[in-house]
N, C-alpha and C. Protein backbone atom coordinates (compact mmCIF):
# COMPACT_ATOMS: atom_id res chain seq x y z
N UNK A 1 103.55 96.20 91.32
CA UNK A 1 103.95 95.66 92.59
C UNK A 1 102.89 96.04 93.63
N UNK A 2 102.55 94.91 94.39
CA UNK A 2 101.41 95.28 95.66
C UNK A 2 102.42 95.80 96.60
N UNK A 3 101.65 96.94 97.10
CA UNK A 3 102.30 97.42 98.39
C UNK A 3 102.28 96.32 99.77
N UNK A 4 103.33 96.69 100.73
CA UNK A 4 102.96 95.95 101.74
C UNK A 4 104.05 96.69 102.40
N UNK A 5 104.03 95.92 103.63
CA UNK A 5 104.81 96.95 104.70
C UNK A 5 106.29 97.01 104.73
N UNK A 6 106.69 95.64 103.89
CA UNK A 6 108.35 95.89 103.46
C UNK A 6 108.10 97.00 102.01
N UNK A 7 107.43 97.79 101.16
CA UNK A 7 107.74 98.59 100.12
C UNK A 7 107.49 100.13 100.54
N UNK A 8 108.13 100.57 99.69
CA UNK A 8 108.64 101.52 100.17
C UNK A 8 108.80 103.03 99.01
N UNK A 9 108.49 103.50 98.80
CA UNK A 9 108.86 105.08 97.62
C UNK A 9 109.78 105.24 97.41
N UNK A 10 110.72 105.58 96.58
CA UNK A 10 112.16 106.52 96.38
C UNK A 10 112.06 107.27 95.01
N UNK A 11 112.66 108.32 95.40
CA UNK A 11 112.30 109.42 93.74
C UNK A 11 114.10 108.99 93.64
N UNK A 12 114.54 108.92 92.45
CA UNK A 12 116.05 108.67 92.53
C UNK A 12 115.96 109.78 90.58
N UNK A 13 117.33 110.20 90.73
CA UNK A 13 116.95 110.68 89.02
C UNK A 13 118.04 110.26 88.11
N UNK A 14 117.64 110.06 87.34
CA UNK A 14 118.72 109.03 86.63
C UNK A 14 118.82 110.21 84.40
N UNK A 15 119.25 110.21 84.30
CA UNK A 15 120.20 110.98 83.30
C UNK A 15 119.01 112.57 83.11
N UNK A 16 118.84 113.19 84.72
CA UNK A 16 117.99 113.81 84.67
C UNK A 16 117.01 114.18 84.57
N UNK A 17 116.60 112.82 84.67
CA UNK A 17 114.89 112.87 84.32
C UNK A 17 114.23 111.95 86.73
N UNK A 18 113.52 112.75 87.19
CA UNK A 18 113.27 112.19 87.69
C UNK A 18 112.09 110.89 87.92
N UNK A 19 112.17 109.84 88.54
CA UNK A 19 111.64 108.81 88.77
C UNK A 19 111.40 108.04 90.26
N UNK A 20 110.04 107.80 90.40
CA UNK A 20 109.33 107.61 91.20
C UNK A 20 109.23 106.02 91.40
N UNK A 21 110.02 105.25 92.36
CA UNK A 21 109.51 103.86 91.98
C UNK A 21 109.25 103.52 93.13
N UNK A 22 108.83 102.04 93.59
CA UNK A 22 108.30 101.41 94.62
C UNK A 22 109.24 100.18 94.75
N UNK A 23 109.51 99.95 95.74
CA UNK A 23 110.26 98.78 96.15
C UNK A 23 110.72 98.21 97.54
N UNK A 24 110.80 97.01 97.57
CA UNK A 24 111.32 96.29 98.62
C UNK A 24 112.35 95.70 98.97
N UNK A 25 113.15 96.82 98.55
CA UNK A 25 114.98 96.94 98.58
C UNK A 25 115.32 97.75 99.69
N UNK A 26 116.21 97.84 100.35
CA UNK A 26 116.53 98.77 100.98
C UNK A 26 116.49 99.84 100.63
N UNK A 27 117.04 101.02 101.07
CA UNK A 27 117.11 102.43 100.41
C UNK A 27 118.04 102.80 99.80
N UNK A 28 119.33 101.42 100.65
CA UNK A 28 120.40 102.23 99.86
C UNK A 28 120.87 101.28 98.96
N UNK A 29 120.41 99.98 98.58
CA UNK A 29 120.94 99.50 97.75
C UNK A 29 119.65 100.22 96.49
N UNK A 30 118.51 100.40 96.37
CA UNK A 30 117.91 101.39 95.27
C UNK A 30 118.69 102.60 95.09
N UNK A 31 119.36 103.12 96.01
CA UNK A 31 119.62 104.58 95.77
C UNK A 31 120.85 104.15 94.62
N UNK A 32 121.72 103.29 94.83
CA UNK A 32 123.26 102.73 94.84
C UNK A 32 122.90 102.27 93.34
N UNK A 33 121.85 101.47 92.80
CA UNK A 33 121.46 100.90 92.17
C UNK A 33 121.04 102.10 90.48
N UNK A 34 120.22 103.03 91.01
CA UNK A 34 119.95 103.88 90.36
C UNK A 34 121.59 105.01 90.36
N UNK A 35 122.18 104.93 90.91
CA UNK A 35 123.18 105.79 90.96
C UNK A 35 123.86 105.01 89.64
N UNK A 36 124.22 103.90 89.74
CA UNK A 36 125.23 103.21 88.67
C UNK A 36 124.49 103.14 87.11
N UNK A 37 123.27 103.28 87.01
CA UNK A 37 122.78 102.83 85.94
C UNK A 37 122.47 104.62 85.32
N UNK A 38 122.44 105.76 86.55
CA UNK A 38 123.03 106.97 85.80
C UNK A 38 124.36 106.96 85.52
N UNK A 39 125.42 106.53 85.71
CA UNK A 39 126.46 107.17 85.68
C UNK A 39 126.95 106.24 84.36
N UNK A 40 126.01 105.12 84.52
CA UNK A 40 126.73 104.23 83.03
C UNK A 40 126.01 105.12 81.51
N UNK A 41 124.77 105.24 82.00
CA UNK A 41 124.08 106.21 80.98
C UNK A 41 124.41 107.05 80.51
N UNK A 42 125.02 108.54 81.70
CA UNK A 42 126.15 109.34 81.41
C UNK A 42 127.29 109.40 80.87
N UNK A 43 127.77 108.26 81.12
CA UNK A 43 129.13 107.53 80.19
C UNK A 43 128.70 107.68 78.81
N UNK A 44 127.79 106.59 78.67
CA UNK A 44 127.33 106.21 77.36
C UNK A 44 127.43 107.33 76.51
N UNK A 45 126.29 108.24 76.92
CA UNK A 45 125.81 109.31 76.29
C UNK A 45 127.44 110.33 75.75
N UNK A 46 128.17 110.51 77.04
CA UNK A 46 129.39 111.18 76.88
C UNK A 46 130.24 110.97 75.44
N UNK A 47 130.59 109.45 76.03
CA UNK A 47 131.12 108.73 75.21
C UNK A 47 130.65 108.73 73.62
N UNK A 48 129.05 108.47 73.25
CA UNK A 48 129.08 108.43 71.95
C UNK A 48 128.55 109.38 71.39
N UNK A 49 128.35 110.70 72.28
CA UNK A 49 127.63 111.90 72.06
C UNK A 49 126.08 111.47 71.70
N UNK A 50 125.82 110.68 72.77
CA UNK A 50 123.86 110.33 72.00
C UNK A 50 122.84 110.65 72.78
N UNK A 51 122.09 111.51 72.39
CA UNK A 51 121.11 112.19 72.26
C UNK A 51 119.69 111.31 72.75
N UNK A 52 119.40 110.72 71.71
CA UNK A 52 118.64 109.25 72.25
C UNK A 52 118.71 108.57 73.58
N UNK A 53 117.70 108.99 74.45
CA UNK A 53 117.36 108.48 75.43
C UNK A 53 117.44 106.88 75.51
N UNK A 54 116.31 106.37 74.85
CA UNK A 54 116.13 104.97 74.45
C UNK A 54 117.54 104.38 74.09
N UNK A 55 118.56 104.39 73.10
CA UNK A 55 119.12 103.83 72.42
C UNK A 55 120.41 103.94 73.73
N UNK A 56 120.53 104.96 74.69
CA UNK A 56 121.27 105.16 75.32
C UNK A 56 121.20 103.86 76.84
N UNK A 57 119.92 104.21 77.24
CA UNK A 57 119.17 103.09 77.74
C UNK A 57 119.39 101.65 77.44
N UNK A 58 119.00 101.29 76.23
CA UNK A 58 119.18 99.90 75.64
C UNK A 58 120.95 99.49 75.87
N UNK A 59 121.97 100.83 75.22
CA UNK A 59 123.19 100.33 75.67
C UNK A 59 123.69 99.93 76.62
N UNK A 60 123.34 100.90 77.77
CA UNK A 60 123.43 100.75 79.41
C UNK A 60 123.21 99.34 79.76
N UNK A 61 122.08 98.61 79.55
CA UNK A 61 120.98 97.66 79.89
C UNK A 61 121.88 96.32 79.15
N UNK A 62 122.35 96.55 77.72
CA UNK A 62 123.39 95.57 77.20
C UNK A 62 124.73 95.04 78.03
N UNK A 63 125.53 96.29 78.69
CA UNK A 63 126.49 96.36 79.28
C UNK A 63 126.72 96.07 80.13
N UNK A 64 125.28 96.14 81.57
CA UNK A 64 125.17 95.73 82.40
C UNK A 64 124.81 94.37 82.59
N UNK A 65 124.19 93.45 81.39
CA UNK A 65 123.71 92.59 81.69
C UNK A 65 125.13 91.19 81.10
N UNK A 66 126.00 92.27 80.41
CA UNK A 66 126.67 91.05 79.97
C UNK A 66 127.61 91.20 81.12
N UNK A 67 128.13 92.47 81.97
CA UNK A 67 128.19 92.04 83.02
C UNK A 67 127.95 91.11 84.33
N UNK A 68 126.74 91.07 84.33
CA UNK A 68 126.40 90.30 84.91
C UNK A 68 125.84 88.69 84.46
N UNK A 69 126.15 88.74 83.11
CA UNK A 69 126.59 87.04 82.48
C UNK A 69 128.04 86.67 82.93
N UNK A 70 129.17 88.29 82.91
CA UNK A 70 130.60 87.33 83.08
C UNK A 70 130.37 86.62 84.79
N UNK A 71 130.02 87.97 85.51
CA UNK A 71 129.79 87.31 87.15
C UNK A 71 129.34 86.15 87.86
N UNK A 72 128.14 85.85 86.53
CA UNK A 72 127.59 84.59 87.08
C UNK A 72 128.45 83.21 86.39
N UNK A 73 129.62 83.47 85.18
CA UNK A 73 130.47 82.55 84.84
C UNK A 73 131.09 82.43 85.66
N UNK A 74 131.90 83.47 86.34
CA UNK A 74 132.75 83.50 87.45
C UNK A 74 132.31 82.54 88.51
N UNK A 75 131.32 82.82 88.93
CA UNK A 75 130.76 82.30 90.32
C UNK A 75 130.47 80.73 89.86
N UNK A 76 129.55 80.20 88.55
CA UNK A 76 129.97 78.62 88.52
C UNK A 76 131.18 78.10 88.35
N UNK A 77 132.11 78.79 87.83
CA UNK A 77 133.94 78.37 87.55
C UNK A 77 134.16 78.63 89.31
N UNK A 78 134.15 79.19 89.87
CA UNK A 78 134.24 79.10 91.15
C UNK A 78 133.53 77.95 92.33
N UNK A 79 132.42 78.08 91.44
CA UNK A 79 131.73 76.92 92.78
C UNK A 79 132.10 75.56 92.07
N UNK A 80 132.46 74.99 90.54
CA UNK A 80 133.15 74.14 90.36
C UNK A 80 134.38 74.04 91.40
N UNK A 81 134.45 74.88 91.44
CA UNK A 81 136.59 74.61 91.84
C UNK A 81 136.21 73.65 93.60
N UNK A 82 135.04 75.04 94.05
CA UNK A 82 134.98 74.47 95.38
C UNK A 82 134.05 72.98 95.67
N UNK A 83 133.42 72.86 94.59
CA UNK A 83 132.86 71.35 95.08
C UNK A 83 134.08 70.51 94.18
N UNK A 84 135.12 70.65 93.62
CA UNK A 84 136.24 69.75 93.30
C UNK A 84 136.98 69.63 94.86
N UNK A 85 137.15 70.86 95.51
CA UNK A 85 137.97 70.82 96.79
C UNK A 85 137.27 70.38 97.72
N UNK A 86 135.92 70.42 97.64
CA UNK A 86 135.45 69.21 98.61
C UNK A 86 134.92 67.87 98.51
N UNK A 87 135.48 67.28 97.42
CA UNK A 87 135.29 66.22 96.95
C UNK A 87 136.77 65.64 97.56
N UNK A 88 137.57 66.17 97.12
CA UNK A 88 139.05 66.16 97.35
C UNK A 88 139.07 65.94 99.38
N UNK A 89 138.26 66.75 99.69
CA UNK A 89 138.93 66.77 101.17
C UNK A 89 137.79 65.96 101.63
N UNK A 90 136.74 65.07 101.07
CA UNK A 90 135.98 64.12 101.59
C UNK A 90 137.05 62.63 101.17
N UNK A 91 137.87 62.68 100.65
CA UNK A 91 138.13 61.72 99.83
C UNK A 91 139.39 61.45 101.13
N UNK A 92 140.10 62.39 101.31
CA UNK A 92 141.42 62.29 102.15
C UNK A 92 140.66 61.64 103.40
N UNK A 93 139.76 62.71 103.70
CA UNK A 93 139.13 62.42 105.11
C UNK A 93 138.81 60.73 105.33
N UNK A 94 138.14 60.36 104.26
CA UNK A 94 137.68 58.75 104.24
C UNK A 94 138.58 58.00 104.35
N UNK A 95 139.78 58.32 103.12
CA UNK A 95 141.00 57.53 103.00
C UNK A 95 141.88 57.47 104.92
N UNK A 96 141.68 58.95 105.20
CA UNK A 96 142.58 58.86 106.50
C UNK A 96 141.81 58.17 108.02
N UNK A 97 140.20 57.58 107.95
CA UNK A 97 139.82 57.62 108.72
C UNK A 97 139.57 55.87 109.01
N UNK A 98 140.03 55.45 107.70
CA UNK A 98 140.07 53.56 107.46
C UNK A 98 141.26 53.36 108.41
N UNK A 99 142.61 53.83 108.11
CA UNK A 99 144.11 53.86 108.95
C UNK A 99 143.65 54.06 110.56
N UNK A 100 144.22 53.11 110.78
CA UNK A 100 144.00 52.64 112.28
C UNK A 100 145.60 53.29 113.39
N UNK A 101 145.31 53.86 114.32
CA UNK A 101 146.99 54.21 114.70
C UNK A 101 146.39 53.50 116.46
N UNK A 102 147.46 53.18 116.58
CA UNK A 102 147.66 52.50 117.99
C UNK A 102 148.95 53.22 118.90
N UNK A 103 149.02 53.59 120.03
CA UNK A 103 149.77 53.72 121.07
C UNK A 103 150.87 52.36 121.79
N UNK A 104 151.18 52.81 121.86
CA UNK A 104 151.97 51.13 122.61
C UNK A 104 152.80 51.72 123.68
């Protein structure tokens, strides 16, 4: 990554090992960011008693990402729904705007 005046340093340490990265994130979504991907690691490791850095890593990295496959299902099943509801409320709108009302 080229530096520039939005990047920025953060040492953050993640399953104890510290790390030095560069970025053009805020501080606290890196800090927030590295916080979750220790604590899933920590899990991991807890959880299957593993030793293996790497393999612990790779799990983390699996977990998170199929996470973030269900989120992005979510969000097109969602933005379906909402361009159905505005199809729907262009449709009323048209239908209600042909009807003519008069005063007398």
């Amino acid at each position: 990554m080229i530096m520039n005046a939005d990047t920025k340093r953060y040492k953050v340490t993640i399953l104890g090992e510290m790390y030095s990265l560069i970025s053009d994130e805020a501080e606290e979504r890196v800090l927030q960011a590295a916080l979750i991907v220790d604590e899933r690691m920590a899990n991991i490791a807890d959880k299957l008693q593993l030793h293996d850095e790497k393999k612990v890593s790779v799990l983390a990295a699996l977990q998170l990402a199929s996470e973030l496959l269900q989120l992005e299902a979510e969000r097109e099943k969602q933005s379906l729904k909402n361009q159905a509801l505005a199809d729907l409320i262009e449709q009323v709108v048209a239908t209600s705007s042909s009807s003519t009302f008069s005063v007398e």
